[in-house]
C-alpha atoms as a PDB file:
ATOM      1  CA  UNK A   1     -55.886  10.291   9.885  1.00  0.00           C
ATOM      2  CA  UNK A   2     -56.640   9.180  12.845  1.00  0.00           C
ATOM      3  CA  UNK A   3     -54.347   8.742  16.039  1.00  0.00           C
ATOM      4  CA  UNK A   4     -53.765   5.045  15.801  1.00  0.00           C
ATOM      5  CA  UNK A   5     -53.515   5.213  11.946  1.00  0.00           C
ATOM      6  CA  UNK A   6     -50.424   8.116  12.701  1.00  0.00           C
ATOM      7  CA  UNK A   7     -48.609   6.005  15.451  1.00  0.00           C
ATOM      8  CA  UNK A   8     -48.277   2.971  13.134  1.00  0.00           C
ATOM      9  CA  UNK A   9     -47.357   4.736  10.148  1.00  0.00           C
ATOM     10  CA  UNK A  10     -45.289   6.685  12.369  1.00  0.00           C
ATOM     11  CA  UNK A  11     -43.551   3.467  13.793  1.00  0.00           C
ATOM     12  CA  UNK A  12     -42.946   1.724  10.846  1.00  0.00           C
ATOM     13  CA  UNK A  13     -41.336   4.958   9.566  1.00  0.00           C
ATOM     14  CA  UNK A  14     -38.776   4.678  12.391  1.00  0.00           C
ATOM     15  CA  UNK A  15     -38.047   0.956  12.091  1.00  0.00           C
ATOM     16  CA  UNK A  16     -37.005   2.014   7.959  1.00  0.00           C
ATOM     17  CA  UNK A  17     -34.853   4.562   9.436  1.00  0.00           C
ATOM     18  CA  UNK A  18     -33.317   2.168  11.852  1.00  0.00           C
ATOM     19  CA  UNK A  19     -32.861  -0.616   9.484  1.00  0.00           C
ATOM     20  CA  UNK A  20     -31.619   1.358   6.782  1.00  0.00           C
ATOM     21  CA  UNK A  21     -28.596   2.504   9.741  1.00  0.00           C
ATOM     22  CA  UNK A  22     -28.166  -0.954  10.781  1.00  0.00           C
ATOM     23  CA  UNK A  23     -27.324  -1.927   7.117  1.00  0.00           C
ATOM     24  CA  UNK A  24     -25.037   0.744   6.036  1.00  0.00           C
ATOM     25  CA  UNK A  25     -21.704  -0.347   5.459  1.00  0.00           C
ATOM     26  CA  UNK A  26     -19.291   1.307   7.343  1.00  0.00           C
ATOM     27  CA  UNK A  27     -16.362   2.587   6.484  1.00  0.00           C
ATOM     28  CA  UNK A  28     -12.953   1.589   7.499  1.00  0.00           C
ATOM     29  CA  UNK A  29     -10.304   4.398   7.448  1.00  0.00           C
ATOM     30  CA  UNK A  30      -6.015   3.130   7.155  1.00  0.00           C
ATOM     31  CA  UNK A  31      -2.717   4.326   6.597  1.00  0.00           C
ATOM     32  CA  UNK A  32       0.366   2.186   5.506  1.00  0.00           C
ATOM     33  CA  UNK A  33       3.296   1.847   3.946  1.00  0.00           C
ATOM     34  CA  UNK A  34       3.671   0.887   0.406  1.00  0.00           C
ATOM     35  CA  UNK A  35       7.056   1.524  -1.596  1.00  0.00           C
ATOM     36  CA  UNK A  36       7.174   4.114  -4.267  1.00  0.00           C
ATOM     37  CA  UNK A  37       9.741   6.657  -5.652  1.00  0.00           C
ATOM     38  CA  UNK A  38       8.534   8.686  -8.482  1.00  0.00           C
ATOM     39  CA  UNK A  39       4.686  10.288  -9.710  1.00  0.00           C
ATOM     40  CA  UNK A  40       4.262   7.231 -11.944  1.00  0.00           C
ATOM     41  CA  UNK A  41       4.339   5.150  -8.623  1.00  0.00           C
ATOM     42  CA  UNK A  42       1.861   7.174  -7.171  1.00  0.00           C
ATOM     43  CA  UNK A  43      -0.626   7.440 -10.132  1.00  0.00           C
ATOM     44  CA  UNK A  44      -0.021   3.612 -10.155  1.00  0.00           C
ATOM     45  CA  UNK A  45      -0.732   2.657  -6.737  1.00  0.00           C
ATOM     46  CA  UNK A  46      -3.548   5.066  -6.514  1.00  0.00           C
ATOM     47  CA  UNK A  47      -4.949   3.850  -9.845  1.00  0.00           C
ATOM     48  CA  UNK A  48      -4.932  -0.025  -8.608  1.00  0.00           C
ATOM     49  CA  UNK A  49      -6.671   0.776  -5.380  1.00  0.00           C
ATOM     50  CA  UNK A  50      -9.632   2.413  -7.330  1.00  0.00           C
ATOM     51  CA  UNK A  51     -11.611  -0.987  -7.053  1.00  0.00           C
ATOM     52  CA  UNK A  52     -14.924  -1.901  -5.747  1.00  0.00           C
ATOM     53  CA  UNK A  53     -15.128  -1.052  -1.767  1.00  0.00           C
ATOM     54  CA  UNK A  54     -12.671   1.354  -1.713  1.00  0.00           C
ATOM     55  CA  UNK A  55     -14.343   4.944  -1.367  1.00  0.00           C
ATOM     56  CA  UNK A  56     -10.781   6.838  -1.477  1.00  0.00           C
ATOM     57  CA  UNK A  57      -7.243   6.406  -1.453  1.00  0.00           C
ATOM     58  CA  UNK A  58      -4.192   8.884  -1.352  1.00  0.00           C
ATOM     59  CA  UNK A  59      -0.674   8.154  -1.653  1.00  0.00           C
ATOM     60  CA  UNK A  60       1.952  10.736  -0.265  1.00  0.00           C
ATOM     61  CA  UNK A  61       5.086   9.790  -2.598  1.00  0.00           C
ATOM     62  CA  UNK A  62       7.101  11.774   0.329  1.00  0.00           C
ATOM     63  CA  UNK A  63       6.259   9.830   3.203  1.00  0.00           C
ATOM     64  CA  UNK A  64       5.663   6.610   1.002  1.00  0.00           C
ATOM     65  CA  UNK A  65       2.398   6.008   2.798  1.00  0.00           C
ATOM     66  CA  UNK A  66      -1.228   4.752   1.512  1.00  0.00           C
ATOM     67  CA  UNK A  67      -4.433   6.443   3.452  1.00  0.00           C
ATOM     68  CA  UNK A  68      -7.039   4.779   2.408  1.00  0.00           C
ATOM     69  CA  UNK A  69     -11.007   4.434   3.139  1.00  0.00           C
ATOM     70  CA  UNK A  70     -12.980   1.334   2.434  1.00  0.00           C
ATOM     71  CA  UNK A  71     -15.628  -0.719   3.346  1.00  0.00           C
ATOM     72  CA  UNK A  72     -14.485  -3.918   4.839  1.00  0.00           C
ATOM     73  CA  UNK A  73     -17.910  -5.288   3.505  1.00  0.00           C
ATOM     74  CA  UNK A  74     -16.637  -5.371   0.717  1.00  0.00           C
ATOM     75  CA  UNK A  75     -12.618  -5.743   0.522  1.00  0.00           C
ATOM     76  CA  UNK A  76     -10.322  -6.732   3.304  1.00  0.00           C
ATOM     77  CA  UNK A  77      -6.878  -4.587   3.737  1.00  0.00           C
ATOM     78  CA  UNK A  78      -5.016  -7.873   2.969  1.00  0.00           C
ATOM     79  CA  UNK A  79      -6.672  -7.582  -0.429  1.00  0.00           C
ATOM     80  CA  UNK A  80      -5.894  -4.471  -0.740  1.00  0.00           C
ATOM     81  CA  UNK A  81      -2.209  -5.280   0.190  1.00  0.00           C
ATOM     82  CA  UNK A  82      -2.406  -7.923  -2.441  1.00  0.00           C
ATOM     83  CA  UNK A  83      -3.557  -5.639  -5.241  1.00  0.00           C
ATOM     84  CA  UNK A  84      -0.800  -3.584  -4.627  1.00  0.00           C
ATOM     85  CA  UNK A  85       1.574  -6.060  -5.200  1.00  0.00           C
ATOM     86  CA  UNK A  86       0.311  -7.383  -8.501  1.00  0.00           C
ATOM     87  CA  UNK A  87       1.298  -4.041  -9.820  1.00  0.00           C
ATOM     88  CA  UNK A  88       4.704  -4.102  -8.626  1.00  0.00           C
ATOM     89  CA  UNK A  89       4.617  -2.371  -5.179  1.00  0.00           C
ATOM     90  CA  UNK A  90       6.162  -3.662  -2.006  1.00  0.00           C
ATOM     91  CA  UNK A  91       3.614  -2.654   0.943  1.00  0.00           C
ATOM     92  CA  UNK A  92       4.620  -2.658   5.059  1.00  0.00           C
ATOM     93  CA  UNK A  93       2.558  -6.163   5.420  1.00  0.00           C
ATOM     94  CA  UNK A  94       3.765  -8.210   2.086  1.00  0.00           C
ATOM     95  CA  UNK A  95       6.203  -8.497  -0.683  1.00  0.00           C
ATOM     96  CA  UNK A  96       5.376  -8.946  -4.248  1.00  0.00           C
ATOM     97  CA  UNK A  97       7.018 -11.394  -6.224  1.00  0.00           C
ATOM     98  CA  UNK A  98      10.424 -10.382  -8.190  1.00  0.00           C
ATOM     99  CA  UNK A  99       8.508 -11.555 -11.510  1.00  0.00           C
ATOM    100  CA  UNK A 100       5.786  -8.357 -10.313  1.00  0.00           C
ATOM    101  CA  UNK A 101       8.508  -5.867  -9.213  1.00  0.00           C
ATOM    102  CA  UNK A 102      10.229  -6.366 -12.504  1.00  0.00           C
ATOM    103  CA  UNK A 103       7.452  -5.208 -14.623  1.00  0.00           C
ATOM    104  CA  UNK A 104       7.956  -1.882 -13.539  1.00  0.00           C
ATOM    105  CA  UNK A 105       9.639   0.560 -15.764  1.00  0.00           C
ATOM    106  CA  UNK A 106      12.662   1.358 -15.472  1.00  0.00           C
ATOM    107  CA  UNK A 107      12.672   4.875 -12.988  1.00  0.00           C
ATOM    108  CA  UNK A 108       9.861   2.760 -10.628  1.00  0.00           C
ATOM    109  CA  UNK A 109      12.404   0.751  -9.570  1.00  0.00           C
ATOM    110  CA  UNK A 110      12.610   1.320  -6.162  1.00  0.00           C
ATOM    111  CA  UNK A 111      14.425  -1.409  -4.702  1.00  0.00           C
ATOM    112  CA  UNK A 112      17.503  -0.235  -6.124  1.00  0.00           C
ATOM    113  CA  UNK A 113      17.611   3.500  -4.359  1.00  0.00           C
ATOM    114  CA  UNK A 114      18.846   3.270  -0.781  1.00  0.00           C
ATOM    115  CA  UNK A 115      16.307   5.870   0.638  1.00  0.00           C
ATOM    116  CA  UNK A 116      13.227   5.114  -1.328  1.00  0.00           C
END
C-alpha cells in the first residue's frame, strides 16, 4: 500500500469513528420522586419504566425516589412521568387520575398512610 492509498483509508477510518460518536445517543441520568409504600410498588414502578429508551431504572421504596437512565432520543421524562401514572403512581411532577390510583390493590394504597 502505498502512502497516499494509507492516508485515505486512514482518513475515512477516522471520519467512521467520528460519525459513529456524533450519532450515539446519549444518555440522560434523573432522580425523582414517585409515591410508593410497599415491594409491590416498587416491582411495579420499576416494571412500567422497563420501556424502550430507558437503559435502567431503580426505585428506593425508603426514600420513595426513581433514578433512572434514558435516552432522551428516545423518551422524554414527562413520558416517563406519564407512564408512571397509568399504573397508579403519583410522581413529584404529575398526578394520576383517581380512576388510575384506584386500581391499585389494596396495601398500594398510598394516599391513605400519612408518611408514605
Amino acid at each position: 500500500m502505498n502512502i497516499k492509498n494509507f492516508i485515505k483509508t486512514s482518513f475515512f477510518a477516522l471520519l467512521l469513528v467520528v460519525s459513529a460518536e456524533a450519532f450515539a445517543q446519549k444518555t440522560v441520568e434523573t432522580s425523582f420522586k414517585v409515591d410508593g409504600i410497599c415491594q409491590m410498588c416498587e416491582a411495579r414502578i420499576e416494571k412500567a419504566v422497563d420501556v424502550k429508551g430507558v437503559k435502567s431504572a431503580d426505585y428506593d421504596l425508603d426514600s420513595h425516589t426513581l433514578t433512572i437512565a434514558y435516552s432522551p432520543k428516545q423518551i422524554t421524562e414527562d413520558q416517563i412521568h406519564h407512564i408512571l401514572n397509568e399504573v397508579g403512581h403519583d410522581t413529584e411532577k404529575s398526578t394520576c387520575s383517581d380512576e388510575q390510583y384506584d386500581r391499585l390493590h389494596g396495601c398500594c394504597k398510598y394516599r391513605a398512610h400519612e408518611n408514605h
